[in-house]
N, C-alpha and C. Protein backbone atom coordinates (compact mmCIF):
# COMPACT_ATOMS: atom_id res chain seq x y z
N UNK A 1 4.23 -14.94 -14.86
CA UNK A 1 4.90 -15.13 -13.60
C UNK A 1 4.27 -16.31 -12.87
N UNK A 2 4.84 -17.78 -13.42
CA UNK A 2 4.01 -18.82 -12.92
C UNK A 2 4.54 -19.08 -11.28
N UNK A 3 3.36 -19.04 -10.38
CA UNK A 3 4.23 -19.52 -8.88
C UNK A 3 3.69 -17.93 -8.25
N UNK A 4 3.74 -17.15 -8.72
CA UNK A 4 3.66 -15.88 -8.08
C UNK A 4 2.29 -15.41 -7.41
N UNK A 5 2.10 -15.30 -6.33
CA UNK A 5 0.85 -15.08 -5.36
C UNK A 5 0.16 -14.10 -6.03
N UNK A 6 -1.37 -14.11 -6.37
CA UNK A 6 -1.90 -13.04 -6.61
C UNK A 6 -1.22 -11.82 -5.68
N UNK A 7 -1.17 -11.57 -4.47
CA UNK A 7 -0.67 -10.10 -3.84
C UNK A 7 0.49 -9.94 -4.09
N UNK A 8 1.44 -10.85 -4.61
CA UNK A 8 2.99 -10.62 -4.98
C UNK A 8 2.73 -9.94 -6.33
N UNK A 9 2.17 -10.54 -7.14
CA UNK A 9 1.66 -9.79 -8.44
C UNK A 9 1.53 -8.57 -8.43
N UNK A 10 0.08 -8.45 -6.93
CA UNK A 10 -0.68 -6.83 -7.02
C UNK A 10 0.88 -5.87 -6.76
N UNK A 11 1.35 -6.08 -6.06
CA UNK A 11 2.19 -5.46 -5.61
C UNK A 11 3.18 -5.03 -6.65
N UNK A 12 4.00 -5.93 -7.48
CA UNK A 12 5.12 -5.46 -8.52
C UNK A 12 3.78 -4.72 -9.29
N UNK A 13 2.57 -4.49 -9.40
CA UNK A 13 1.82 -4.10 -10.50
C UNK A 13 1.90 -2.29 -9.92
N UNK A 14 1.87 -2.69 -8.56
CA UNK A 14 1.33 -1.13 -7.83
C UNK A 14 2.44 -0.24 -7.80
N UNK A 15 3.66 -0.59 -7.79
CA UNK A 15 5.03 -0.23 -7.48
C UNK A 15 5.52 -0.03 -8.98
N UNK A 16 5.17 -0.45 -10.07
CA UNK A 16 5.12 -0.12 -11.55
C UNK A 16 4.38 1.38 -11.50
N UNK A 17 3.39 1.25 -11.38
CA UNK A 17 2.14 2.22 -11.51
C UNK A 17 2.57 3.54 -10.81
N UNK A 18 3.10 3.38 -9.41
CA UNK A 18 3.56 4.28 -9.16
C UNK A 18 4.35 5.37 -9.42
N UNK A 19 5.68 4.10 -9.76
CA UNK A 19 6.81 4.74 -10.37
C UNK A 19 6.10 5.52 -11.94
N UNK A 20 5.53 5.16 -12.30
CA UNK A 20 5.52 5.71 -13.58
C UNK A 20 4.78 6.67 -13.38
N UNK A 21 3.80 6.96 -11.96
CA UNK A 21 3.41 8.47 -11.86
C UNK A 21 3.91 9.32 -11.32
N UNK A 22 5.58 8.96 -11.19
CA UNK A 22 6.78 9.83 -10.73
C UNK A 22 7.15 9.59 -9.02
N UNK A 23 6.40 8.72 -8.38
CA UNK A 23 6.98 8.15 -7.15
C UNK A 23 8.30 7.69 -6.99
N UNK A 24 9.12 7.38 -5.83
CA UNK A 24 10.13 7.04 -5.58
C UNK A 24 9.69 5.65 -4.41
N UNK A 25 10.12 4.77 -4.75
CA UNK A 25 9.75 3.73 -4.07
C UNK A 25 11.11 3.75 -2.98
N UNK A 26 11.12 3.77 -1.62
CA UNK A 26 11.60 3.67 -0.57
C UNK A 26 11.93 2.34 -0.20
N UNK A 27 11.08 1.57 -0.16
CA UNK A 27 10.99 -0.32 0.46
C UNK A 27 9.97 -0.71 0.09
N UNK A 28 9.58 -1.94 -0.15
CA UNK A 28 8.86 -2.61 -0.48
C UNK A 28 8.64 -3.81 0.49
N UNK A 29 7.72 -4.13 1.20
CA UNK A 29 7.15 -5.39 2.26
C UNK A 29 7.90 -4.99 3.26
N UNK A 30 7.87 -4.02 3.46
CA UNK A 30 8.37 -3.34 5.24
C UNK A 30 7.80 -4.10 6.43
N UNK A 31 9.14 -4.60 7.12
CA UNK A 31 8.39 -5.75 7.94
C UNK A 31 8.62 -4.86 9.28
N UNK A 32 8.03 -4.94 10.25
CA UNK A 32 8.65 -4.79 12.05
C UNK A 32 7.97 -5.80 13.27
N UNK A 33 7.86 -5.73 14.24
CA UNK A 33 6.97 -6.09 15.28
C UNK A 33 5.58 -5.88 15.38
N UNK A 34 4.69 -4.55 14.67
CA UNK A 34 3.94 -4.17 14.47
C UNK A 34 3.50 -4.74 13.60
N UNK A 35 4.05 -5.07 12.18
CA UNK A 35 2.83 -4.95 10.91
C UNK A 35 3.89 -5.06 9.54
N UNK A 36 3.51 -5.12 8.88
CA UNK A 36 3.79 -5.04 7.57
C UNK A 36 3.33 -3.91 7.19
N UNK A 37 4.30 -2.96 5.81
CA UNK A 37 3.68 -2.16 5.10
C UNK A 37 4.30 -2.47 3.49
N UNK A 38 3.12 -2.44 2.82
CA UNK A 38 3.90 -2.93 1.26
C UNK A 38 4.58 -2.62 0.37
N UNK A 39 4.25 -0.91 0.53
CA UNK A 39 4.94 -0.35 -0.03
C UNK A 39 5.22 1.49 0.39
N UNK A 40 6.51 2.10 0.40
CA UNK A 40 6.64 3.34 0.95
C UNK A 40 7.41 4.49 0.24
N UNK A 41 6.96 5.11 -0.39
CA UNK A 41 7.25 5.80 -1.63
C UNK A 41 7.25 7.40 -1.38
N UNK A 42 7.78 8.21 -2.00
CA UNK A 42 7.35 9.61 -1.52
C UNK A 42 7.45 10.19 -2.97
N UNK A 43 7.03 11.23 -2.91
CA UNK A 43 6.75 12.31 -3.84
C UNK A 43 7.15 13.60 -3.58
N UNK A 44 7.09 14.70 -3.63
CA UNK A 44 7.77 15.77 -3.21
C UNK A 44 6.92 16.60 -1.90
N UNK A 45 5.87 16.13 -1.60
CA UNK A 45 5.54 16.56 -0.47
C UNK A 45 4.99 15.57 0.88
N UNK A 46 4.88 14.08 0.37
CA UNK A 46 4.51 13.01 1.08
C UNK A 46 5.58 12.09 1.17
N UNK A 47 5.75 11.16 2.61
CA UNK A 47 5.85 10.01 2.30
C UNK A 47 4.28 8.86 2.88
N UNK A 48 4.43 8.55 1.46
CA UNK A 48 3.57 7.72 1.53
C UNK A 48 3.92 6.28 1.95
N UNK A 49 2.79 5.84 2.68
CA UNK A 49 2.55 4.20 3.31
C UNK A 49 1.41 3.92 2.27
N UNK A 50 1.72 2.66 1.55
CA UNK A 50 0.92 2.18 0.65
C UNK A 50 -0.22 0.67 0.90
N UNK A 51 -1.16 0.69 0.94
CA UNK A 51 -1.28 -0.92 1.17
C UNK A 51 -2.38 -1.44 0.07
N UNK A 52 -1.50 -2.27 -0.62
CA UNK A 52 -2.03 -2.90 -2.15
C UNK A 52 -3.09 -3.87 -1.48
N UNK A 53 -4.08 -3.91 -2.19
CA UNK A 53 -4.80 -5.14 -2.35
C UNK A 53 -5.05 -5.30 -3.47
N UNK A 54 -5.22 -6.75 -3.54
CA UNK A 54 -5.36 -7.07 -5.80
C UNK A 54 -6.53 -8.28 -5.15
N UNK A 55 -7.37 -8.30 -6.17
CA UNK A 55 -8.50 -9.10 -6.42
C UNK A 55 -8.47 -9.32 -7.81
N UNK A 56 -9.54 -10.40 -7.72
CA UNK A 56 -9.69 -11.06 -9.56
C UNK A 56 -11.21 -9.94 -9.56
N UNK A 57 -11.36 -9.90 -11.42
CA UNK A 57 -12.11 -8.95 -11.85
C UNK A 57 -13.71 -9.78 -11.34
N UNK A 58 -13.46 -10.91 -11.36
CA UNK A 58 -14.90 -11.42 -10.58
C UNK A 58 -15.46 -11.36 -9.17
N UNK A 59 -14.27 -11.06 -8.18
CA UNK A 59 -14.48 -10.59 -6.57
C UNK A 59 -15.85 -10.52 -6.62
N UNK A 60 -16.28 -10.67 -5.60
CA UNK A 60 -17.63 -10.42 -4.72
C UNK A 60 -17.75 -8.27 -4.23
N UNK A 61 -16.05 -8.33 -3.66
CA UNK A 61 -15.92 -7.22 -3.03
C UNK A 61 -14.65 -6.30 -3.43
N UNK A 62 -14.83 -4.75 -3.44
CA UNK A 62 -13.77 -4.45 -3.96
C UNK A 62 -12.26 -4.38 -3.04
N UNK A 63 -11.36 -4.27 -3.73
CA UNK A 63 -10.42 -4.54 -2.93
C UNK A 63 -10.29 -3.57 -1.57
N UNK A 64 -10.29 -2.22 -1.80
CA UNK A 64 -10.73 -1.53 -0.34
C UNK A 64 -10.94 -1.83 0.51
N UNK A 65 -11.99 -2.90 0.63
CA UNK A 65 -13.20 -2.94 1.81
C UNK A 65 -12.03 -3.89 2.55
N UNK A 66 -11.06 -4.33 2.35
CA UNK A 66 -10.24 -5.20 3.11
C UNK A 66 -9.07 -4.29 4.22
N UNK A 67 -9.68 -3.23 3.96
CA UNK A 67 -8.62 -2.87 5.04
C UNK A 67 -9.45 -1.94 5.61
N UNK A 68 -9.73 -2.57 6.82
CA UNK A 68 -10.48 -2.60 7.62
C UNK A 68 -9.74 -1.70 8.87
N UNK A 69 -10.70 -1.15 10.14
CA UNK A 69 -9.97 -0.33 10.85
C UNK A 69 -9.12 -0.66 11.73
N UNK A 70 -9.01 -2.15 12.12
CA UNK A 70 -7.80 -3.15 12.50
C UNK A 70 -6.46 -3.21 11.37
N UNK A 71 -6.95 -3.14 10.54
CA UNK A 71 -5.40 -3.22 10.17
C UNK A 71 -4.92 -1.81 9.37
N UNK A 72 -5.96 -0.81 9.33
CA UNK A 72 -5.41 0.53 9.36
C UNK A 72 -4.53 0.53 10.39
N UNK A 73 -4.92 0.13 11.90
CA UNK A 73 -4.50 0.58 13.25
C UNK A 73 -2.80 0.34 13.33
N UNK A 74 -3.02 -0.92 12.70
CA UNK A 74 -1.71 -2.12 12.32
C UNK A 74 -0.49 -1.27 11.51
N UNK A 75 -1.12 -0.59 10.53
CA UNK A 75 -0.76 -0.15 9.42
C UNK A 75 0.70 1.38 9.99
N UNK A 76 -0.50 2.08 10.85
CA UNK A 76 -0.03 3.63 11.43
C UNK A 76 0.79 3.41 12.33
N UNK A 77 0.76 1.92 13.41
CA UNK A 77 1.53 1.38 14.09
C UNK A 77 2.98 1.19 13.47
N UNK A 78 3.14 0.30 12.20
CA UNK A 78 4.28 -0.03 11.53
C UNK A 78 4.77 1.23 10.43
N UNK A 79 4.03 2.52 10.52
CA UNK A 79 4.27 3.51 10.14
C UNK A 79 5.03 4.29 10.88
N UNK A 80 4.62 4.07 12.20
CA UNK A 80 5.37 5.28 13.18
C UNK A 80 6.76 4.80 13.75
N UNK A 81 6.77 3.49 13.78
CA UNK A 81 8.27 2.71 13.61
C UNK A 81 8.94 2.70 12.77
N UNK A 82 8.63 3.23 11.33
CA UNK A 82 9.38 3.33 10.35
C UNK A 82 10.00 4.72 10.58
N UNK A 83 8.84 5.46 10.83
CA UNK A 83 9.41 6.93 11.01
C UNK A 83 10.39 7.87 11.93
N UNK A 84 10.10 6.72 13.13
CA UNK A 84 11.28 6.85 14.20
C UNK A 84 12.39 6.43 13.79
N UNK A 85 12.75 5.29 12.88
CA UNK A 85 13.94 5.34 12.53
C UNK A 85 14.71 5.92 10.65
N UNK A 86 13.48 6.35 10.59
CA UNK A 86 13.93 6.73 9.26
C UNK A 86 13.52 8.64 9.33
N UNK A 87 14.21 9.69 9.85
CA UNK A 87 13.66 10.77 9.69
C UNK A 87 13.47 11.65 8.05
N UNK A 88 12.60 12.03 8.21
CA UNK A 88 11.93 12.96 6.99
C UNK A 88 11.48 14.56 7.25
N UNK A 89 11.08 15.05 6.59
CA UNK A 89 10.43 16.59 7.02
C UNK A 89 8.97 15.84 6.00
N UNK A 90 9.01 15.06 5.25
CA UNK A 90 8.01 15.00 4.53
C UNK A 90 6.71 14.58 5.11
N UNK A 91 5.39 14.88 4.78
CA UNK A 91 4.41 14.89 5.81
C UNK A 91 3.62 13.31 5.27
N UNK A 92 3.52 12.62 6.38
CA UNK A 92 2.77 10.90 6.19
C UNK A 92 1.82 10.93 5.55
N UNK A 93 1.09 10.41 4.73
CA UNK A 93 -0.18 10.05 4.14
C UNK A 93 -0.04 8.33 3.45
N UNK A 94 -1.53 7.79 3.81
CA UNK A 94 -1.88 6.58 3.94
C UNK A 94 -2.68 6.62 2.61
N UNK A 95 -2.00 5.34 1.95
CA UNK A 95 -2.77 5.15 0.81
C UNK A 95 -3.45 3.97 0.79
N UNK A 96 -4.38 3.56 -0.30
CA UNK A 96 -4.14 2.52 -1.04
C UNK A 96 -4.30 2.42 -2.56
N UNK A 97 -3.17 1.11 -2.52
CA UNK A 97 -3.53 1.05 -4.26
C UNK A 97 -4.35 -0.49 -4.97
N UNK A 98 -5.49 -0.25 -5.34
CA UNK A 98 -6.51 -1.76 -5.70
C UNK A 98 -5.94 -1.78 -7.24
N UNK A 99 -5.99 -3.27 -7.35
CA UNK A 99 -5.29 -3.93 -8.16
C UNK A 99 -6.50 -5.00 -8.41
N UNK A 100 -7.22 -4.80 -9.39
CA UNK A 100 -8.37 -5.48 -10.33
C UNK A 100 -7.62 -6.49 -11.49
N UNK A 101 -7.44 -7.41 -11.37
CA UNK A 101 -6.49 -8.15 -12.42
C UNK A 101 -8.05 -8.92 -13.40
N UNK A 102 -7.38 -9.95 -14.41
CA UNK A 102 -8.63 -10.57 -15.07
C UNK A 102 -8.32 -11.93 -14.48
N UNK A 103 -9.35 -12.65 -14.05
CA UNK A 103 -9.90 -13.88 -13.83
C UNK A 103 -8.92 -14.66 -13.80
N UNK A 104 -7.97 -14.90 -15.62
CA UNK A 104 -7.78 -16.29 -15.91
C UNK A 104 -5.78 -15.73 -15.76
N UNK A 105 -5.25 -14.34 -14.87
CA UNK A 105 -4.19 -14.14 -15.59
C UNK A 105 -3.81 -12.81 -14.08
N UNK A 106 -2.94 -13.36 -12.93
CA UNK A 106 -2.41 -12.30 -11.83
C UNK A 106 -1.96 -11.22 -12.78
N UNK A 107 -1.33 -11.40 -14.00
CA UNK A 107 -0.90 -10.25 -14.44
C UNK A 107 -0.90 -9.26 -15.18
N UNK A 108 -2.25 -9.35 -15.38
CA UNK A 108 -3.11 -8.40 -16.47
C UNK A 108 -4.13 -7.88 -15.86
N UNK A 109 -4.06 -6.43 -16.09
CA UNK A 109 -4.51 -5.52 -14.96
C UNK A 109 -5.46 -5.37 -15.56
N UNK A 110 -7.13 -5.06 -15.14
CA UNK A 110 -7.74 -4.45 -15.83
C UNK A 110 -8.58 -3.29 -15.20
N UNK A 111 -8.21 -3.35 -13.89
CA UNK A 111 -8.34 -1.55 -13.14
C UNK A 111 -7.63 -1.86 -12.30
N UNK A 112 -6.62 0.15 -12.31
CA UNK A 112 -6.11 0.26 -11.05
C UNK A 112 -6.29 1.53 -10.37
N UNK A 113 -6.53 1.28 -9.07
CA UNK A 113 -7.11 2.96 -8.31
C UNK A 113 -6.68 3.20 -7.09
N UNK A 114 -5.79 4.26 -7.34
CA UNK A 114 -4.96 4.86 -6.34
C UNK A 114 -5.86 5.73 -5.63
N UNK A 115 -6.01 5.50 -4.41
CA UNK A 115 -6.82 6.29 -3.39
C UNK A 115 -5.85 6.86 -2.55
N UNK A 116 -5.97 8.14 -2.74
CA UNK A 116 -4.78 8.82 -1.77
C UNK A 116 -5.40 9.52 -0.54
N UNK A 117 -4.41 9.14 0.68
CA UNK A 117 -5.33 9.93 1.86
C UNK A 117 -6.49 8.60 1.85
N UNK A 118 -6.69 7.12 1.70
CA UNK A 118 -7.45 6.66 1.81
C UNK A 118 -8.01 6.46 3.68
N UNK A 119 -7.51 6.93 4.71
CA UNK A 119 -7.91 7.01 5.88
C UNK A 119 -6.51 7.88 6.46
N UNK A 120 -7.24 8.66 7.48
CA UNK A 120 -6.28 9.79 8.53
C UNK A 120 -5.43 8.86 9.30
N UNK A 121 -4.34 9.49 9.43
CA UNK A 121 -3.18 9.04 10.23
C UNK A 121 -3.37 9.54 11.78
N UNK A 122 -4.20 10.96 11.61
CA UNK A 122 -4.62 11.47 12.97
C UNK A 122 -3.50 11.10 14.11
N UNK A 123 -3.16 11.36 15.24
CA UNK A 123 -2.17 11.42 16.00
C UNK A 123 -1.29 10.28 16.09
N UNK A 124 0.11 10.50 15.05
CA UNK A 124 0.32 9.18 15.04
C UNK A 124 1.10 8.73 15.81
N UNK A 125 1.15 9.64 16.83
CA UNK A 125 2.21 8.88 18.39
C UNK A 125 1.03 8.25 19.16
N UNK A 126 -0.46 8.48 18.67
CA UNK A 126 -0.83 7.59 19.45
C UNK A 126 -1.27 6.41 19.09
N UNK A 127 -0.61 6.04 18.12
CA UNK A 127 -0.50 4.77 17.38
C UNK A 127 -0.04 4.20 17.95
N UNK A 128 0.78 4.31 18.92
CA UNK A 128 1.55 3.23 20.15
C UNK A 128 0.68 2.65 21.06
């Protein structure tokens, strides 16, 4: 995929991964006033808010550490706008999915780790 942003990569990689662990992908790069979310998928008892990060297998840092409690904040913000206009009974949970690619190649994975519940949504009307 010549041209394609490492996070455009992580992303078709995470939204693969998913689906194939029986997710239903909802939207993908959910935009609003608030924030971006990358990806929003549910399963039979969640809908999940996803936020990919992909790094090369040489990083300094793992991809995690980039989402930081500013753009969690960002995150629950453009969550609770989704949810006002999209109703569910299904209960929110915040993920992420790290996307370890190799060095010389966005599209060759060589770890991927779904952290589920990676931080509380805790009151999310007061995400406003």
């Amino acid at each position: 995929m010549a041209g394609v942003s490492k996070g455009a990569a992580g992303e078709v990689l995470a939204a693969r991964f998913l689906r194939d662990k029986g997710y239903t992908i909802l939207a993908s790069n959910y935009r609003c006033r608030q924030g971006e979310i990358d990806i929003i998928a549910t399963d039979r008892r969640y809908i999940v808010f996803v936020e990919v990060k992909t790094r090369r297998s040489d990083s300094l840092f793992a991809p995690r550490e980039a989402v930081t409690q500013a753009k969690q904040r960002r995150l629950l913000q453009t969550a609770a706008i989704y949810l006002a206009h999209h109703e569910t009974t299904l209960q929110p949970r915040f993920d992420v999915v790290e996307v370890v690619t190799a060095g010389d190649a966005s599209m060759k994975i060589e770890e991927i780790n779904h952290i589920l519940g990676a931080y509380e949504a805790g009151d999310l009307g007061a995400a406003f």
